[in-house]
C-alpha atoms as a PDB file:
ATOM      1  CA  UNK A   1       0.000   0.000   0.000  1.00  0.00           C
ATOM      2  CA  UNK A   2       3.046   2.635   0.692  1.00  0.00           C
ATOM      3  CA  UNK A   3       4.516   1.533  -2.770  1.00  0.00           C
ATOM      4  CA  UNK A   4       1.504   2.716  -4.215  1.00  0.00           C
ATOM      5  CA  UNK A   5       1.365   5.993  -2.452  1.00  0.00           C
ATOM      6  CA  UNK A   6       4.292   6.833  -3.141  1.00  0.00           C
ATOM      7  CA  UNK A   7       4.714   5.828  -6.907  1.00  0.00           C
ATOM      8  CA  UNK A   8       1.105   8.221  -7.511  1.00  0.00           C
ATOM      9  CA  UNK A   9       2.784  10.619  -5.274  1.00  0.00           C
ATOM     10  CA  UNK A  10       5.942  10.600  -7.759  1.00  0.00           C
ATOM     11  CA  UNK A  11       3.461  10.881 -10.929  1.00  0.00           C
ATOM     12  CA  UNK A  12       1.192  13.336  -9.890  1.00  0.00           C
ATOM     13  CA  UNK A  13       2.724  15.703  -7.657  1.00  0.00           C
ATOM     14  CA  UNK A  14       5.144  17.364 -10.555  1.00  0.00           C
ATOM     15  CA  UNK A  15       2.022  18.066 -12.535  1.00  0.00           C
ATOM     16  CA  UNK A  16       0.354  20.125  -9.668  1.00  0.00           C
ATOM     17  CA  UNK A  17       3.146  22.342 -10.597  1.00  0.00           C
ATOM     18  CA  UNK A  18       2.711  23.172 -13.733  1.00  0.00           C
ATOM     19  CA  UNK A  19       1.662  27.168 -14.557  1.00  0.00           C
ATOM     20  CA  UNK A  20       1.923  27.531 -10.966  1.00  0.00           C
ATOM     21  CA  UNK A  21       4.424  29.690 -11.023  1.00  0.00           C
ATOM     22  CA  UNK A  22       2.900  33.126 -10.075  1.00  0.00           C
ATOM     23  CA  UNK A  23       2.950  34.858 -13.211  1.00  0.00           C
ATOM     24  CA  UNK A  24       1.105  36.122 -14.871  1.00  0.00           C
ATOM     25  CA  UNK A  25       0.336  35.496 -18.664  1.00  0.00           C
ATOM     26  CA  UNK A  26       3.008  36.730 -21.028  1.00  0.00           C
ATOM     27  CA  UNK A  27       1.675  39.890 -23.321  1.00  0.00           C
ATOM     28  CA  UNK A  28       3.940  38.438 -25.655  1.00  0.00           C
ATOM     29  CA  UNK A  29       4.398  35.843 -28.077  1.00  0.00           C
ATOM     30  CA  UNK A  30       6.841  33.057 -26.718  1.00  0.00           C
ATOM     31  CA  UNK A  31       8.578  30.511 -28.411  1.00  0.00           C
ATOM     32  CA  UNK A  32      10.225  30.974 -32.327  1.00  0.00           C
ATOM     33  CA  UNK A  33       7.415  33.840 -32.530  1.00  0.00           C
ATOM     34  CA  UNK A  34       9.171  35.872 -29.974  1.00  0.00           C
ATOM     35  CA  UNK A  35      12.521  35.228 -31.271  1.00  0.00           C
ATOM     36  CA  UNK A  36      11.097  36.727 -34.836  1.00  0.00           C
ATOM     37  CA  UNK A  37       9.520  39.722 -33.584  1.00  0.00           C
ATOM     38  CA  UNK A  38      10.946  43.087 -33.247  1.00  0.00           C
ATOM     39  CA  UNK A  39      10.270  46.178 -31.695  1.00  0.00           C
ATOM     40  CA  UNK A  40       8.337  48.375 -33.885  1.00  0.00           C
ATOM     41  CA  UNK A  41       6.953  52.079 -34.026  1.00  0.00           C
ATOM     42  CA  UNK A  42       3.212  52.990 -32.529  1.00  0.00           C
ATOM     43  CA  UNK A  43       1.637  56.233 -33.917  1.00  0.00           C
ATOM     44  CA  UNK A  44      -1.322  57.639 -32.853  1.00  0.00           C
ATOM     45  CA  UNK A  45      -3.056  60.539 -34.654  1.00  0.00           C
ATOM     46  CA  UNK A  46      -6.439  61.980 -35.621  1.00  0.00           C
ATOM     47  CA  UNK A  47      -8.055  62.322 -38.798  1.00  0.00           C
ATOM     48  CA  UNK A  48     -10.071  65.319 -39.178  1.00  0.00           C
ATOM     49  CA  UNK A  49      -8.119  66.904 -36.461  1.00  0.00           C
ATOM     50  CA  UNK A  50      -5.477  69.484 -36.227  1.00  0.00           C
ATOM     51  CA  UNK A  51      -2.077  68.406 -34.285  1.00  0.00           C
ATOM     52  CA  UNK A  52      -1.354  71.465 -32.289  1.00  0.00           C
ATOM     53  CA  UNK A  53       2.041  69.652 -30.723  1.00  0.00           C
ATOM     54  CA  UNK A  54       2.553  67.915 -28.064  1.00  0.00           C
ATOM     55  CA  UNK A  55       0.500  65.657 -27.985  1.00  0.00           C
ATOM     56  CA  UNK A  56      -2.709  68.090 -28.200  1.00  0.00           C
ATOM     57  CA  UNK A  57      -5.048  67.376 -31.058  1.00  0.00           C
ATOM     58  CA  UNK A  58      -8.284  70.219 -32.241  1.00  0.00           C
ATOM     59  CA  UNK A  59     -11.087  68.126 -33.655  1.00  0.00           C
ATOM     60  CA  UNK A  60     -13.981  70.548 -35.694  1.00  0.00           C
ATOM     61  CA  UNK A  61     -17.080  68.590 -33.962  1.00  0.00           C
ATOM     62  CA  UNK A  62     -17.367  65.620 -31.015  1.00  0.00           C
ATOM     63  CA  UNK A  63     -18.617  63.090 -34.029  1.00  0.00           C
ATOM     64  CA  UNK A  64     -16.370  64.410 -36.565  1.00  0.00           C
ATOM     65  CA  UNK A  65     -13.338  62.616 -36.118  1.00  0.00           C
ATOM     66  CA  UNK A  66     -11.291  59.191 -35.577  1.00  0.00           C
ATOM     67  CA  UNK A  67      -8.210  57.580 -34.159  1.00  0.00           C
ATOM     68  CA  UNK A  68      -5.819  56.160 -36.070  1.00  0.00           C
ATOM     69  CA  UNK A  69      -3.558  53.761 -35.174  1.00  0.00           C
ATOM     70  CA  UNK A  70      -0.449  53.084 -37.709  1.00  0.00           C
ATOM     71  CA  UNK A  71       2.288  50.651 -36.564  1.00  0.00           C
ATOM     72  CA  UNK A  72       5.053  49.699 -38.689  1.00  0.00           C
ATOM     73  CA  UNK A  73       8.532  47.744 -38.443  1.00  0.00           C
ATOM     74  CA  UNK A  74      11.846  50.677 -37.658  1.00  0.00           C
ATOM     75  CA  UNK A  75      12.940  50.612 -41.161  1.00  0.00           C
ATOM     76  CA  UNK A  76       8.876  52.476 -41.993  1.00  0.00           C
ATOM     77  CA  UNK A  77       7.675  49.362 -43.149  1.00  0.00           C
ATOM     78  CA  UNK A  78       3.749  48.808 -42.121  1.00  0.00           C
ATOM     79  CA  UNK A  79       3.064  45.384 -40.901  1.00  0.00           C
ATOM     80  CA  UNK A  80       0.215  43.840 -42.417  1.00  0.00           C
ATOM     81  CA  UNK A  81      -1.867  42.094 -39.482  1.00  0.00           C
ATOM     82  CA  UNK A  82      -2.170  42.247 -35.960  1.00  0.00           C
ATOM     83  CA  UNK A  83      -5.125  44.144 -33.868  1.00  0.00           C
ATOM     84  CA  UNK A  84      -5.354  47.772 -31.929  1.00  0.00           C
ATOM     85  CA  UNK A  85      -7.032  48.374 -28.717  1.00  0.00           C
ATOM     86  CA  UNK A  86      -8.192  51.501 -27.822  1.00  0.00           C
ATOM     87  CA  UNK A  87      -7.995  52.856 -24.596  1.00  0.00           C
ATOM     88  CA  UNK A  88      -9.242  56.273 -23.402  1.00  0.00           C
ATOM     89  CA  UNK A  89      -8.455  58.249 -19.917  1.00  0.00           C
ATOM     90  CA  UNK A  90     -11.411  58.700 -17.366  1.00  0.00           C
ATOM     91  CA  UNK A  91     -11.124  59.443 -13.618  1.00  0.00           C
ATOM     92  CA  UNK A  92      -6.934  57.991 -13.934  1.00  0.00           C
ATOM     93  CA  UNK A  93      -7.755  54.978 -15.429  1.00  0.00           C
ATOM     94  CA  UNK A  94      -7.815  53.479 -18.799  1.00  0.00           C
ATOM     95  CA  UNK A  95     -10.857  52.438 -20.353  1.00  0.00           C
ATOM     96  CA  UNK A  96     -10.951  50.520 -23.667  1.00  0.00           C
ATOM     97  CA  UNK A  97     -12.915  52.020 -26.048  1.00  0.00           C
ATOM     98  CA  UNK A  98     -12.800  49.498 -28.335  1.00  0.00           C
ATOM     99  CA  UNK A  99     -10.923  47.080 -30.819  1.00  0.00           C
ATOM    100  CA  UNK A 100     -10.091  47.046 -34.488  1.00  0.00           C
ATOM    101  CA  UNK A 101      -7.726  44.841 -36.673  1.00  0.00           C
ATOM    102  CA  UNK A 102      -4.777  46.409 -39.063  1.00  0.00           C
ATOM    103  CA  UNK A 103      -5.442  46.452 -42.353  1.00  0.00           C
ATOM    104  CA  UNK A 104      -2.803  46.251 -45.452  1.00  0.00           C
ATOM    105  CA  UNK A 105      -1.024  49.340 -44.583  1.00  0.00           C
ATOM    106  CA  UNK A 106      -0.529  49.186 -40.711  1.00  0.00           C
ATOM    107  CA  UNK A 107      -3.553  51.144 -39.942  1.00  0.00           C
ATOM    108  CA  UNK A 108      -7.096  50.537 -37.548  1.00  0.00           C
ATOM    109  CA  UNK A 109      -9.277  53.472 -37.063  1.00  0.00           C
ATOM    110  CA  UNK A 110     -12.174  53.969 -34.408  1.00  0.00           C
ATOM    111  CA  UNK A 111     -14.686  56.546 -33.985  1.00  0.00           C
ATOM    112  CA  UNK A 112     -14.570  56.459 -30.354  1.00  0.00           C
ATOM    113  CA  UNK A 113     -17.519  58.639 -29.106  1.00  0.00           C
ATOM    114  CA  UNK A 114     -16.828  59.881 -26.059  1.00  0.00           C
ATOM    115  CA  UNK A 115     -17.159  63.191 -24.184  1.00  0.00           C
ATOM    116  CA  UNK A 116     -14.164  65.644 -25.216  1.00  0.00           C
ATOM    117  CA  UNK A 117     -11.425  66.296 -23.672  1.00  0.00           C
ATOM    118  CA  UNK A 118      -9.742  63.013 -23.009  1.00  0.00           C
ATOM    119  CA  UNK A 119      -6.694  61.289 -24.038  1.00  0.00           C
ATOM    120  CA  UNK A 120      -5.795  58.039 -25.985  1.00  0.00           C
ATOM    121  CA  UNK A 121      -3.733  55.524 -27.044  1.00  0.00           C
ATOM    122  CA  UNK A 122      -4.043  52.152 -27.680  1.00  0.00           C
ATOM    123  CA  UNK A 123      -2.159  48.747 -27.805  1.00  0.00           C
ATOM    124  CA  UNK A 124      -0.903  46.894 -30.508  1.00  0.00           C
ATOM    125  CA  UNK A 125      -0.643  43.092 -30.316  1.00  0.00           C
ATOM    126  CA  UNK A 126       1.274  41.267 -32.865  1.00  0.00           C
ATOM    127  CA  UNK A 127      -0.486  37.949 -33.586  1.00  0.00           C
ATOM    128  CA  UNK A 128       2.685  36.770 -35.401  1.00  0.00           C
ATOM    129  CA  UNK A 129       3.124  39.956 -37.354  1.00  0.00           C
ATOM    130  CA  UNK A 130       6.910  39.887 -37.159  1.00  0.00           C
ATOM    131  CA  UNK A 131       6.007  43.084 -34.585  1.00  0.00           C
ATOM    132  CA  UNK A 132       6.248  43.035 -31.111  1.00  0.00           C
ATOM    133  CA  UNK A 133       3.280  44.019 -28.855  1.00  0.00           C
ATOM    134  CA  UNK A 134       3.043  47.962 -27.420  1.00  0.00           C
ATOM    135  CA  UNK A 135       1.554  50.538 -26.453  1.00  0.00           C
ATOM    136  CA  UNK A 136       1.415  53.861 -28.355  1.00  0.00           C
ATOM    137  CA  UNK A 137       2.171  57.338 -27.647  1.00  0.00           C
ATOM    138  CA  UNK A 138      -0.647  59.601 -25.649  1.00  0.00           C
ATOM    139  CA  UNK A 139      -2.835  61.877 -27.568  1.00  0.00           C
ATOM    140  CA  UNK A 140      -5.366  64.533 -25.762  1.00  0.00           C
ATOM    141  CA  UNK A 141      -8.270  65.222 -27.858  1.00  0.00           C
ATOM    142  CA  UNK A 142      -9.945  68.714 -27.365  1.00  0.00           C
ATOM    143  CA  UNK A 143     -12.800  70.509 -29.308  1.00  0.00           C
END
């Protein structure tokens, strides 16, 4: 009866242990995907709007505009795939505003629809792109 305890003891007890490590899940790809992918540039502007610098973007109307993501690869190439979440500030915290896939030049827009002023930016993930996951740069949106 020991022999038995012990020998399901010695087959089980290592796979309790498995993904019990505390972590939590990795953002990004692991395995020959991660080796592949590359850090990559995150640009966030408006359309319709007027880039004042800084950061600071002047849209004409609250309805009148979008984001628009653009990621690409360092040497200005866009990558072809992956998907943008948008995220927008409210009481210090940010709130995703919703979720769009890249198209065949490295953009995803989104008419957001919320009240003005607020900032964005938004997250890229890769899905194999040959890009790293990020995050973009901030953007405050103003009437």
């Amino acid at each position: 009866m020991t022999t038995s305890r012990q020998l399901i003891a010695r087959l089980l007890l290592p796979l309790l242990f498995v993904g019990c490590d505390g972590r939590d899940e990795p953002l990004e790809p692991h395995g020959p995907a991660l080796a592949r992918a590359v850090v990559g540039t995150y640009e966030l502007s408006v359309q319709n709007g007027t880039n004042l610098g800084g950061g600071q973007w002047q849209v004409p109307s609250p309805g009148g505009y979008q984001l628009v993501a653009h990621v690409a690869f360092l040497d200005a190439t866009s990558v072809s795939s992956g998907t943008v979440v948008f995220y927008f500030l409210f009481d210090g915290r940010w709130i995703r505003a919703g979720t769009a896939p890249v198209n065949a030049v490295g953009t995803a827009t989104l008419a957001p629809g919320v009240a003005l002023p607020t900032s964005f930016r938004f997250k890229y993930i890769g899905q194999g792109s040959g890009v790293k996951n990020g995050l973009s740069n901030e953007i405050r949106v103003s009437l």
